[in-house]
PDB file of N, CA and C in Angstrom:
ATOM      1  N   UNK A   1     -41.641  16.404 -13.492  1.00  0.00           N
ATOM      2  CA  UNK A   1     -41.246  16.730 -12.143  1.00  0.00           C
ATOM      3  C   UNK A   1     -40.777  15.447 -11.461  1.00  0.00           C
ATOM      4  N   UNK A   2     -39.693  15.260 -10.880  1.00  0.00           N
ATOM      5  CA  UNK A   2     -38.958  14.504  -9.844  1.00  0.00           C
ATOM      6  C   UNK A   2     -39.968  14.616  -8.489  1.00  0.00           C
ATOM      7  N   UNK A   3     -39.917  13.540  -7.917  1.00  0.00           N
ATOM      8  CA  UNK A   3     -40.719  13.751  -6.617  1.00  0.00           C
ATOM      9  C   UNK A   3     -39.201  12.471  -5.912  1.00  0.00           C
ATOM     10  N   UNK A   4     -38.556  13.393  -4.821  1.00  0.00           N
ATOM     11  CA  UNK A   4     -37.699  12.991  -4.382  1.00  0.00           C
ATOM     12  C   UNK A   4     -38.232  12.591  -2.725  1.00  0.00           C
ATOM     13  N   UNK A   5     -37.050  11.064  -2.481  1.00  0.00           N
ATOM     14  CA  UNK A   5     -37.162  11.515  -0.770  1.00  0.00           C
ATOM     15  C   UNK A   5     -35.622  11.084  -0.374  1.00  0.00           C
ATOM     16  N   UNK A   6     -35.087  11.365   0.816  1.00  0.00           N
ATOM     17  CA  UNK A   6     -34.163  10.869   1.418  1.00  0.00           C
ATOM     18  C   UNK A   6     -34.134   9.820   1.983  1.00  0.00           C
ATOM     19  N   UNK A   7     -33.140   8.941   1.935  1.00  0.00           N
ATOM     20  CA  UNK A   7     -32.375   7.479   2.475  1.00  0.00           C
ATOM     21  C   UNK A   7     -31.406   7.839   3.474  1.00  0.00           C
ATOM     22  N   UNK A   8     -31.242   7.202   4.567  1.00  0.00           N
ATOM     23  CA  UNK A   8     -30.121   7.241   4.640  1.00  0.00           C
ATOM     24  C   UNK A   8     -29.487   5.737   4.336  1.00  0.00           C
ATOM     25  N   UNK A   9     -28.189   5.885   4.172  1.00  0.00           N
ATOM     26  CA  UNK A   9     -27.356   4.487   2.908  1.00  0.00           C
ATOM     27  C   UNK A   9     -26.001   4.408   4.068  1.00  0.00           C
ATOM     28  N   UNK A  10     -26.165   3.102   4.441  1.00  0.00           N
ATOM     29  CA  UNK A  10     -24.580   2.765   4.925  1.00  0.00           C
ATOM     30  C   UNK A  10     -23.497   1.922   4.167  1.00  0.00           C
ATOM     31  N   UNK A  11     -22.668   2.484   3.735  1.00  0.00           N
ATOM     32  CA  UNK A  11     -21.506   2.114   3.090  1.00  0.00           C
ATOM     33  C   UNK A  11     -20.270   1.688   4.178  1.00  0.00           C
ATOM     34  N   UNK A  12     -20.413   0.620   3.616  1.00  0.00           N
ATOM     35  CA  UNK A  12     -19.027  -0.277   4.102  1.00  0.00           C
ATOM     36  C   UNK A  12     -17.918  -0.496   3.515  1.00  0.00           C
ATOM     37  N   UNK A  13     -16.853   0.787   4.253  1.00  0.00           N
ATOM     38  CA  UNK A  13     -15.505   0.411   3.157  1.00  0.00           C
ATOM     39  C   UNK A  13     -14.296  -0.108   4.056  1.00  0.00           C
ATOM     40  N   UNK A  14     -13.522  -0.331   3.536  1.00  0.00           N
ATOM     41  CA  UNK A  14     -11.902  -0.772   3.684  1.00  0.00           C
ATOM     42  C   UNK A  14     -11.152   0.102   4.899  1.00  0.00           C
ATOM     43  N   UNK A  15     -10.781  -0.714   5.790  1.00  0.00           N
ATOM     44  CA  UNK A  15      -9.976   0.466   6.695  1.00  0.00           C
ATOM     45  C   UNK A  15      -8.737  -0.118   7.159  1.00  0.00           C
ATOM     46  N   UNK A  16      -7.555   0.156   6.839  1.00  0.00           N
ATOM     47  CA  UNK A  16      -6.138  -0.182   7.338  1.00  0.00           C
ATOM     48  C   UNK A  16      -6.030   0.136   9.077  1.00  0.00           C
ATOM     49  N   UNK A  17      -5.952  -1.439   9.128  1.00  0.00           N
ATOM     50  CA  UNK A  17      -5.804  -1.180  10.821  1.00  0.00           C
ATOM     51  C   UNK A  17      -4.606  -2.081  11.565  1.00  0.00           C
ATOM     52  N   UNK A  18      -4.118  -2.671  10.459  1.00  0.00           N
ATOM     53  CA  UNK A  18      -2.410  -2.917  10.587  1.00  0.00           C
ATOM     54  C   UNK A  18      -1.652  -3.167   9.442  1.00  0.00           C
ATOM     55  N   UNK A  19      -0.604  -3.043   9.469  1.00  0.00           N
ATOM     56  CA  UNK A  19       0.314  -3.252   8.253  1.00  0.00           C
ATOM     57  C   UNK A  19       1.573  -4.104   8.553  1.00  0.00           C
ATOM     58  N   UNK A  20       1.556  -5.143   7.786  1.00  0.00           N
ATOM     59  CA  UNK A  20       2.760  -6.429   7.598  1.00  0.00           C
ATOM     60  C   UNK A  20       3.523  -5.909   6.538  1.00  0.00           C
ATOM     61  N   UNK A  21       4.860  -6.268   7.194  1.00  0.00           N
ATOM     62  CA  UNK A  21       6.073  -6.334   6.227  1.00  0.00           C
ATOM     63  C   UNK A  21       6.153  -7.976   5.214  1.00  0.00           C
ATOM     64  N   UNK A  22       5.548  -7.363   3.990  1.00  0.00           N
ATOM     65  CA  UNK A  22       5.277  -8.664   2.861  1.00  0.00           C
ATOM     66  C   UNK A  22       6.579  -9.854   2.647  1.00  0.00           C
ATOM     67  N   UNK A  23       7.705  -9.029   2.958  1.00  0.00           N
ATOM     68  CA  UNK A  23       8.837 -10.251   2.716  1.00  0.00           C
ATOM     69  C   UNK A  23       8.763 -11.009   4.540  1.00  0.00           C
ATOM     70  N   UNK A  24       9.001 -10.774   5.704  1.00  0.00           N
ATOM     71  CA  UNK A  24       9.426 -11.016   7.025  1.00  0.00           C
ATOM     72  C   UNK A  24       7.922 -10.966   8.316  1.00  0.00           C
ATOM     73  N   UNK A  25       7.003 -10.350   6.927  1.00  0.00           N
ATOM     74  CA  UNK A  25       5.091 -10.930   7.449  1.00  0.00           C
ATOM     75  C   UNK A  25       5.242 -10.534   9.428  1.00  0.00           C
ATOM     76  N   UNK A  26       6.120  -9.557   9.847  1.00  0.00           N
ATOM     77  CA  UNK A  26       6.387  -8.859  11.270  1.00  0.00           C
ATOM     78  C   UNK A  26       5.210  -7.545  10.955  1.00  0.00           C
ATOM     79  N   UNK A  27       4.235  -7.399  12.270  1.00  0.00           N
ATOM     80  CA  UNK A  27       3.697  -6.811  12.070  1.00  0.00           C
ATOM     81  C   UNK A  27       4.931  -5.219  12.379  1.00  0.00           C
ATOM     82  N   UNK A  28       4.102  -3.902  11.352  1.00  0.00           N
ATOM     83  CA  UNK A  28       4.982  -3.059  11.649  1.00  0.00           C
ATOM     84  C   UNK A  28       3.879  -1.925  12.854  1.00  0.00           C
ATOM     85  N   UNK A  29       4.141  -1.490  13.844  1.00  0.00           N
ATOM     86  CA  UNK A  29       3.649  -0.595  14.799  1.00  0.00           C
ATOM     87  C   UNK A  29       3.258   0.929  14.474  1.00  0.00           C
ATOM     88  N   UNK A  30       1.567   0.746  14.359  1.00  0.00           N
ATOM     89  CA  UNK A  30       1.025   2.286  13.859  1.00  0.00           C
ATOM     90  C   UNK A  30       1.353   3.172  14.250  1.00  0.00           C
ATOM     91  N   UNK A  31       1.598   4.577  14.111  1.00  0.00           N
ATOM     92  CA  UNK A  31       2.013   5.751  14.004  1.00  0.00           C
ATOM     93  C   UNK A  31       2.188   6.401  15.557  1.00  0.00           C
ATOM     94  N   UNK A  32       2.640   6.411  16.172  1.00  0.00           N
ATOM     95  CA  UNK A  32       2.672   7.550  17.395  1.00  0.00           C
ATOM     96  C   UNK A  32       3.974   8.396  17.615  1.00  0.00           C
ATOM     97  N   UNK A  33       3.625   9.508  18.028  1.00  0.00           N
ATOM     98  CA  UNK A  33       4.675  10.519  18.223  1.00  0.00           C
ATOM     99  C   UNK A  33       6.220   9.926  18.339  1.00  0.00           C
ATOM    100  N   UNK A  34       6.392   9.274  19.854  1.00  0.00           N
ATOM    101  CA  UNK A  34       7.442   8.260  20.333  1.00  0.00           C
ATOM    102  C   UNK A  34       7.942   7.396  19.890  1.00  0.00           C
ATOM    103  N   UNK A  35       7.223   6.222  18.662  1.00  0.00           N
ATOM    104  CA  UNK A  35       7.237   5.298  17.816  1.00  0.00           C
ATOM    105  C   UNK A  35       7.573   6.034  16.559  1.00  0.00           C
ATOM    106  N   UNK A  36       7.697   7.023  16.183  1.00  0.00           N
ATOM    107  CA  UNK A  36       7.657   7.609  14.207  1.00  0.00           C
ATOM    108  C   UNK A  36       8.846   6.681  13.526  1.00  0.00           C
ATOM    109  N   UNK A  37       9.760   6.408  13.909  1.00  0.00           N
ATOM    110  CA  UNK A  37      10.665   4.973  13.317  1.00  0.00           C
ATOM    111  C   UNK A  37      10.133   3.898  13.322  1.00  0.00           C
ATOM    112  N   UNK A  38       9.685   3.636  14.342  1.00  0.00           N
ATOM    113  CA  UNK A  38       9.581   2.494  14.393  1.00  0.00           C
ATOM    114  C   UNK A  38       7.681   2.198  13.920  1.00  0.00           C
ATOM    115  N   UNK A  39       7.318   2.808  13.548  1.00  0.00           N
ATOM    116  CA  UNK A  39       6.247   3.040  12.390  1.00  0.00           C
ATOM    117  C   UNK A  39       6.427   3.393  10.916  1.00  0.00           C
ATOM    118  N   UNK A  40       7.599   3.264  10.856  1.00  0.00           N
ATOM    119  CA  UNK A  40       7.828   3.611   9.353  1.00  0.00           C
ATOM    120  C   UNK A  40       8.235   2.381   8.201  1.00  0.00           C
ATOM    121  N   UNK A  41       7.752   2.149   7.086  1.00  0.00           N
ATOM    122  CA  UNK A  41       7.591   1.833   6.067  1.00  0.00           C
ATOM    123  C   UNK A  41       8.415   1.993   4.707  1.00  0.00           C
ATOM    124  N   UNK A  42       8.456   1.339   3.790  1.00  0.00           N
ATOM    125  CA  UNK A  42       8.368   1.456   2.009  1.00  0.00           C
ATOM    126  C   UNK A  42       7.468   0.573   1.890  1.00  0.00           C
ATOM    127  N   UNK A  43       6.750   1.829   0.706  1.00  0.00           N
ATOM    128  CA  UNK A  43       5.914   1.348   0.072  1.00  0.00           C
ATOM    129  C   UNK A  43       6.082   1.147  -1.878  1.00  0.00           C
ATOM    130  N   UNK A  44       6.319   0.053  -1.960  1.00  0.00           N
ATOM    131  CA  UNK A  44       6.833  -0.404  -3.283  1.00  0.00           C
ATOM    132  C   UNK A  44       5.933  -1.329  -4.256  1.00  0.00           C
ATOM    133  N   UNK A  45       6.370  -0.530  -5.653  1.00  0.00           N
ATOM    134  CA  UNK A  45       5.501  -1.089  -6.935  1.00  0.00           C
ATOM    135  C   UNK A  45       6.585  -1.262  -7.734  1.00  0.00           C
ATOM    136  N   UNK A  46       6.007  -2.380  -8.051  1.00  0.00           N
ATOM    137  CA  UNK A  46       6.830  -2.901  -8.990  1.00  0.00           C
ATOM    138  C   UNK A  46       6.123  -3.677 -10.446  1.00  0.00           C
ATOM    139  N   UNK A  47       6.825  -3.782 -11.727  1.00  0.00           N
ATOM    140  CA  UNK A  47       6.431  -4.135 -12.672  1.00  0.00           C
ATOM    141  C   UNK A  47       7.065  -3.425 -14.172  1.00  0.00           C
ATOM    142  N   UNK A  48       6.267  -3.470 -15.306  1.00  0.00           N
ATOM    143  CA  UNK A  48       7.164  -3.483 -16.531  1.00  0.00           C
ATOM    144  C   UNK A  48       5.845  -2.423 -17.137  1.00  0.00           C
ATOM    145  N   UNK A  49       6.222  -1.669 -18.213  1.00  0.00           N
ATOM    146  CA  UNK A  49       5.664  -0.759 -18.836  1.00  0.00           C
ATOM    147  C   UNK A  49       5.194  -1.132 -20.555  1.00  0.00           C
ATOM    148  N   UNK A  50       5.914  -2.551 -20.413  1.00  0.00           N
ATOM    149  CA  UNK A  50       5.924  -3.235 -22.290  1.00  0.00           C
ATOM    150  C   UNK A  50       4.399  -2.746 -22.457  1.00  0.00           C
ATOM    151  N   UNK A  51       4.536  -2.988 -24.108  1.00  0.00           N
ATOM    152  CA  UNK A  51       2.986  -2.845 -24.689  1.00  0.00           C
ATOM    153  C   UNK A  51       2.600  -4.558 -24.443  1.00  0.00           C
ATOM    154  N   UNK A  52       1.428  -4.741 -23.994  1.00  0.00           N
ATOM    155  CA  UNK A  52       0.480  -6.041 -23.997  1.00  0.00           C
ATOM    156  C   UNK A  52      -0.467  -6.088 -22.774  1.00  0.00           C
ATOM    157  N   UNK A  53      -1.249  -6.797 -22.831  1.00  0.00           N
ATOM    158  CA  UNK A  53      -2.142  -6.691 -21.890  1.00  0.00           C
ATOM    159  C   UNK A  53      -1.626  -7.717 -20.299  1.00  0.00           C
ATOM    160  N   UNK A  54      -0.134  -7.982 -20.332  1.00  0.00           N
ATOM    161  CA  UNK A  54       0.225  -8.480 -19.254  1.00  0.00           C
ATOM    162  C   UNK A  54       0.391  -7.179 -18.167  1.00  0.00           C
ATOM    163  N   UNK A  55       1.094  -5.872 -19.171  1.00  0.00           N
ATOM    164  CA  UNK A  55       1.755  -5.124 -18.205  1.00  0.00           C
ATOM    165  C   UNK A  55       0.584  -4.549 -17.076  1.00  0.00           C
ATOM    166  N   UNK A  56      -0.499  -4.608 -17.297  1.00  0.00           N
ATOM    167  CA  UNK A  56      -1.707  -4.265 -15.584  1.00  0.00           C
ATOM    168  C   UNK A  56      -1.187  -5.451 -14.561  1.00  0.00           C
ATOM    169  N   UNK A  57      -1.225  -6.685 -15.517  1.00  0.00           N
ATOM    170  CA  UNK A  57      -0.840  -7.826 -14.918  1.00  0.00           C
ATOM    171  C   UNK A  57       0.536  -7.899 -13.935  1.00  0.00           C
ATOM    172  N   UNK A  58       1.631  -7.318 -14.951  1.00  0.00           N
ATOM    173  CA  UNK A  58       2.792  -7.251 -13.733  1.00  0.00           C
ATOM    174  C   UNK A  58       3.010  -6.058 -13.063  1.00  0.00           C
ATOM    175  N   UNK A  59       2.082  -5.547 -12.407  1.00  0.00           N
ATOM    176  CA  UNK A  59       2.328  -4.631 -11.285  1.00  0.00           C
ATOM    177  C   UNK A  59       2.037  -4.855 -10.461  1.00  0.00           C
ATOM    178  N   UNK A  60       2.839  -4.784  -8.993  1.00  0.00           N
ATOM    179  CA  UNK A  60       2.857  -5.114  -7.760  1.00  0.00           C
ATOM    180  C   UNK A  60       2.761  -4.379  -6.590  1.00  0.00           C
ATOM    181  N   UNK A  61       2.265  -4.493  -5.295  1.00  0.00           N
ATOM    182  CA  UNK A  61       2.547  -3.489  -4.406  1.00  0.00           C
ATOM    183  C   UNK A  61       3.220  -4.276  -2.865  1.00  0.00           C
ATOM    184  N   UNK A  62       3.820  -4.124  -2.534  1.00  0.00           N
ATOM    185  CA  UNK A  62       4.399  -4.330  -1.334  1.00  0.00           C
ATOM    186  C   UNK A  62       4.435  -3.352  -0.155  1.00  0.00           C
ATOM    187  N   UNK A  63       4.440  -3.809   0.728  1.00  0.00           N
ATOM    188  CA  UNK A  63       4.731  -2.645   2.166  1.00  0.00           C
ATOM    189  C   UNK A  63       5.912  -3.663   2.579  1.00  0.00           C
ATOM    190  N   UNK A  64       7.100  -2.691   2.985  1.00  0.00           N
ATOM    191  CA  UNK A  64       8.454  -3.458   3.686  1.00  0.00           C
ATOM    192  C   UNK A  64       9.004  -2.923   4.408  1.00  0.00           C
ATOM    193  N   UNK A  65       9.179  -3.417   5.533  1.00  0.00           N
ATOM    194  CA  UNK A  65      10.117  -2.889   6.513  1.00  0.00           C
ATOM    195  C   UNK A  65      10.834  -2.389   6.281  1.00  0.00           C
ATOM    196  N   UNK A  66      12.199  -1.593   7.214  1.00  0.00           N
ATOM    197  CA  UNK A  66      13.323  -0.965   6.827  1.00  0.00           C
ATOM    198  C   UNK A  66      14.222  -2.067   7.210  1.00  0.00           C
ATOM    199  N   UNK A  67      14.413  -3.545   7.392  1.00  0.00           N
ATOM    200  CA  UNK A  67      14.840  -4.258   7.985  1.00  0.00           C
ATOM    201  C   UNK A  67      14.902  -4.901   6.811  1.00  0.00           C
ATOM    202  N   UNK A  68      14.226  -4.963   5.821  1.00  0.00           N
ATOM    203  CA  UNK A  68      14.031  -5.979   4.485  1.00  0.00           C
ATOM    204  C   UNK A  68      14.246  -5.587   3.261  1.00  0.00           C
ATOM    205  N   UNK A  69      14.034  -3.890   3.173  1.00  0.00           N
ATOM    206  CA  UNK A  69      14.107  -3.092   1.981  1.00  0.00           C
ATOM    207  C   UNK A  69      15.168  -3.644   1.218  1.00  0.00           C
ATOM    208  N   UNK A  70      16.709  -3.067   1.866  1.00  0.00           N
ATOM    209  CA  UNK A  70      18.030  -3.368   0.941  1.00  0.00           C
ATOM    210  C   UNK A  70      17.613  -4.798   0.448  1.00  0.00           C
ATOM    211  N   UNK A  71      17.664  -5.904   0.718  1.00  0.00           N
ATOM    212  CA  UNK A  71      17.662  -7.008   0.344  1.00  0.00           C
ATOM    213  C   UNK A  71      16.770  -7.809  -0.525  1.00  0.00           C
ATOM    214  N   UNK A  72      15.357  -6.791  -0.147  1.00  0.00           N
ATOM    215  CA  UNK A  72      14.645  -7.039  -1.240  1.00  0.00           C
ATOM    216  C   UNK A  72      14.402  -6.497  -3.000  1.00  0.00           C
ATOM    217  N   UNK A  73      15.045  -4.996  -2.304  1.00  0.00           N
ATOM    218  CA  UNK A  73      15.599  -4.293  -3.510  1.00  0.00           C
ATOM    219  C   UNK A  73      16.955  -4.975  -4.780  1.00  0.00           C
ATOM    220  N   UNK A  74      17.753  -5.534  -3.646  1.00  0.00           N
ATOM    221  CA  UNK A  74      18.657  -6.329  -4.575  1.00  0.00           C
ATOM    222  C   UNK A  74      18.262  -7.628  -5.053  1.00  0.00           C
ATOM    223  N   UNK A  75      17.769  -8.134  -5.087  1.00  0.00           N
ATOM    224  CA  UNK A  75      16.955  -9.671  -5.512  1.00  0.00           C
ATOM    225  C   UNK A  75      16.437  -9.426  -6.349  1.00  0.00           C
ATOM    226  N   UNK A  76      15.507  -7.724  -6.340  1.00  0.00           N
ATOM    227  CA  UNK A  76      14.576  -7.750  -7.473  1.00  0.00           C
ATOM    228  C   UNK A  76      15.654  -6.981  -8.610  1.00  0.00           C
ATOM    229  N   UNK A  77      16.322  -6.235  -8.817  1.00  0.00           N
ATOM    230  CA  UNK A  77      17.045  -5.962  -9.456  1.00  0.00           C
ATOM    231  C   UNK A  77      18.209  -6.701 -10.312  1.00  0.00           C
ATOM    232  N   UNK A  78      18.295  -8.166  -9.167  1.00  0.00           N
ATOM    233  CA  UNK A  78      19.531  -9.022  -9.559  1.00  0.00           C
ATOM    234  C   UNK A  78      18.603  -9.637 -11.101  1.00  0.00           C
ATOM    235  N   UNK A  79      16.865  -9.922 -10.623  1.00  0.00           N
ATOM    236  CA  UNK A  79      16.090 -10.627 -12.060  1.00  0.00           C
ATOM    237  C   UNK A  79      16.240  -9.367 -13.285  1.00  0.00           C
ATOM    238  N   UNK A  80      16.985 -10.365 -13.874  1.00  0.00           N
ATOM    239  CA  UNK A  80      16.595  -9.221 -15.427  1.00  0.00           C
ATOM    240  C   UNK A  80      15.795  -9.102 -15.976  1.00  0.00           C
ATOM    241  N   UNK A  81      15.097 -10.247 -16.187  1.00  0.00           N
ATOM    242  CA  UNK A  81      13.266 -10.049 -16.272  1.00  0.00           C
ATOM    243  C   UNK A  81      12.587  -9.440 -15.668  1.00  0.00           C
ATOM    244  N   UNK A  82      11.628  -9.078 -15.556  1.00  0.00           N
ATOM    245  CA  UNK A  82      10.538  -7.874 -14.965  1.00  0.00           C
ATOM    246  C   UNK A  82      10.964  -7.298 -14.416  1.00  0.00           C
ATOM    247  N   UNK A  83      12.404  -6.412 -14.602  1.00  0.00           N
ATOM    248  CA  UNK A  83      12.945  -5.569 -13.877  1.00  0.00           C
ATOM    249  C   UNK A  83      12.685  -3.899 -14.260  1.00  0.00           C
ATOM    250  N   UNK A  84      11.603  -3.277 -14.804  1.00  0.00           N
ATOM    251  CA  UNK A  84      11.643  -2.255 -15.935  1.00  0.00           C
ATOM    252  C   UNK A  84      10.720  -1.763 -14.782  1.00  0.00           C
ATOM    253  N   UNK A  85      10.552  -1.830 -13.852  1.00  0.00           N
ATOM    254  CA  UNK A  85      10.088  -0.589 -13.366  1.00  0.00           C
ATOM    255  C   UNK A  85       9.870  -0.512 -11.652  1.00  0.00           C
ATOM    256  N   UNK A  86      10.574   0.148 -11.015  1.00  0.00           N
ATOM    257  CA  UNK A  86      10.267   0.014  -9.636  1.00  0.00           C
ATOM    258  C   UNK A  86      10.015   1.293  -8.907  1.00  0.00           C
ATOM    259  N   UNK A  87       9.196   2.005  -8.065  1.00  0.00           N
ATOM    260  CA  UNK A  87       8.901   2.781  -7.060  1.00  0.00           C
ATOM    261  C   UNK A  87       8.828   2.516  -5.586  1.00  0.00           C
ATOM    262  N   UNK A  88       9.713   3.730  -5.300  1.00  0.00           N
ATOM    263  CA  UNK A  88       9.902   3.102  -3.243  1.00  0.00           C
ATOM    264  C   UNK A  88       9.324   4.771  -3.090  1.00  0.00           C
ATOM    265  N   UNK A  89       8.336   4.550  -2.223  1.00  0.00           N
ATOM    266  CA  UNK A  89       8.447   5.452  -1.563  1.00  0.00           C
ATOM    267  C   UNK A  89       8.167   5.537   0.386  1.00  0.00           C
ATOM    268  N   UNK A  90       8.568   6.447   1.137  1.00  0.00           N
ATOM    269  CA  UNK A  90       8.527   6.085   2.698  1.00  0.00           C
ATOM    270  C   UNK A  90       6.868   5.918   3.233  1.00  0.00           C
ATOM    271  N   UNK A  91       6.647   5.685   3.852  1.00  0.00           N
ATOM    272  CA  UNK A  91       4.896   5.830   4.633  1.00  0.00           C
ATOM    273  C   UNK A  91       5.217   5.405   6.159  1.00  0.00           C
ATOM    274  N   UNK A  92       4.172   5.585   6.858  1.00  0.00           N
ATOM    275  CA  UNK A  92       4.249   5.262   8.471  1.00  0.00           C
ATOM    276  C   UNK A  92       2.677   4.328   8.612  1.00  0.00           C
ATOM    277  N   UNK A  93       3.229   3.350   9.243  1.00  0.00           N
ATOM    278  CA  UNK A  93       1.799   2.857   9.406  1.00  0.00           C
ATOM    279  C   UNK A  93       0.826   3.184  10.194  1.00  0.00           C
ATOM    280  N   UNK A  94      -0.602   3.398  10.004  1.00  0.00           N
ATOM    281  CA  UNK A  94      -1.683   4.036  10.325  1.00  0.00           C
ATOM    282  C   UNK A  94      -2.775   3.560  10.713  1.00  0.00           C
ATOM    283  N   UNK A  95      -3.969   3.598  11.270  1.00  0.00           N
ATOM    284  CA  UNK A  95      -5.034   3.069  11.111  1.00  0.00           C
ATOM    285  C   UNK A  95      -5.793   3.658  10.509  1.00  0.00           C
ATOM    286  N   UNK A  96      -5.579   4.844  10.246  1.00  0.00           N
ATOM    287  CA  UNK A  96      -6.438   5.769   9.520  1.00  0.00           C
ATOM    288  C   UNK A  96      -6.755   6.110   8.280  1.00  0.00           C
ATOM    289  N   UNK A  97      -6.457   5.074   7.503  1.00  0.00           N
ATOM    290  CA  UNK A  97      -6.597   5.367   6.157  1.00  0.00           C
ATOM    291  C   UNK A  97      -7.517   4.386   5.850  1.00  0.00           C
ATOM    292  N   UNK A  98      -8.164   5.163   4.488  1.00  0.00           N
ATOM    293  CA  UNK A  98      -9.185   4.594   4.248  1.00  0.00           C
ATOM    294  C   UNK A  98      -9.124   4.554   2.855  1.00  0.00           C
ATOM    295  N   UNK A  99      -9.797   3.427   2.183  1.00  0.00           N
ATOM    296  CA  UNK A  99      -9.741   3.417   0.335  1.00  0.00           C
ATOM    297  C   UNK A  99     -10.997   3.715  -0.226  1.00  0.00           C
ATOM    298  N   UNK A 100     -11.235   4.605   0.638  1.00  0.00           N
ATOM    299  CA  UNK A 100     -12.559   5.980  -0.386  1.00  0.00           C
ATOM    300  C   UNK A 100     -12.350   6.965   0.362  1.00  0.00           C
ATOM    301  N   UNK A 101     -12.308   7.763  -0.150  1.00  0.00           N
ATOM    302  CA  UNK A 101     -11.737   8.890  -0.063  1.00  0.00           C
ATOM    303  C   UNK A 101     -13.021   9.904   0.304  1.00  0.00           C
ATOM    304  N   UNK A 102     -14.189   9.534  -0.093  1.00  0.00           N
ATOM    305  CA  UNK A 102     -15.415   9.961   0.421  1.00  0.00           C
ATOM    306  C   UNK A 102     -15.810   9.486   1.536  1.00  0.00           C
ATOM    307  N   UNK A 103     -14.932   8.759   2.630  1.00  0.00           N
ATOM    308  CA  UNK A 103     -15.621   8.658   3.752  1.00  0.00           C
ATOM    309  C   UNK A 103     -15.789   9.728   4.895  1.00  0.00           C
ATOM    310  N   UNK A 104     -16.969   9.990   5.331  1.00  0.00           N
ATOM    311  CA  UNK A 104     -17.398  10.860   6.426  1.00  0.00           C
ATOM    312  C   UNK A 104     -17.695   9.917   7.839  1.00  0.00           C
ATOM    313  N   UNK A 105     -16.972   9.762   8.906  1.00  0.00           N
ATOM    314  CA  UNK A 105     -17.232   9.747  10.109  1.00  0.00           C
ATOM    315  C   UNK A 105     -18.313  10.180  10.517  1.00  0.00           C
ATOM    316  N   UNK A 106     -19.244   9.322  11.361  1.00  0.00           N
ATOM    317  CA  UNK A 106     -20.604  10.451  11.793  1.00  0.00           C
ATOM    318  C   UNK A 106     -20.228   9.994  13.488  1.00  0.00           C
TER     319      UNK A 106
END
């Protein structure tokens, strides 16, 4: 037989409460109705798929403005090296996200 009792346990996680554009380091302005442009984002990975234990190694993540995207997109494309794999996709910046996904607000 288990003879149980309750804890309560505070967990301290990660919370996005601003977001920089990684090439031009300008903060970008969290999410509101009036602002939805001018809260908006790419969010980009980058790296190579080869067999070896570098490829965990070359993957990248960036957040970039819409002010920096084109230009950073062409730079990385101009390297022919580690050029084998890139993902853009849009996001808006938030404060509300969190990196557990099990968090409950009390």
């Amino acid at each position: 037989m288990y003879i149980t009792e309750k804890k309560k346990v505070t967990k301290y996680l990660e919370r996005i409460i601003k977001t920089k554009c990684d090439v031009c380091k300008r903060e970008i302005p969290n999410f509101e109705p009036c602002k939805r442009e001018k809260s908006r984002f790419f969010r980009v990975i980058t790296g190579h798929h080869d067999w070896g234990n570098d490829s965990c190694d070359s993957i990248k993540e960036y957040e970039i403005c819409p002010d920096c995207i084109q230009d950073f997109v062409e730079k990385y494309i101009k390297k022919v090296d580690g050029t084998d794999y890139i993902d853009i996709e849009t996001d808006y910046a938030s404060e509300e996200k969190y990196f557990d996904e099990e968090y409950e607000e009390e």
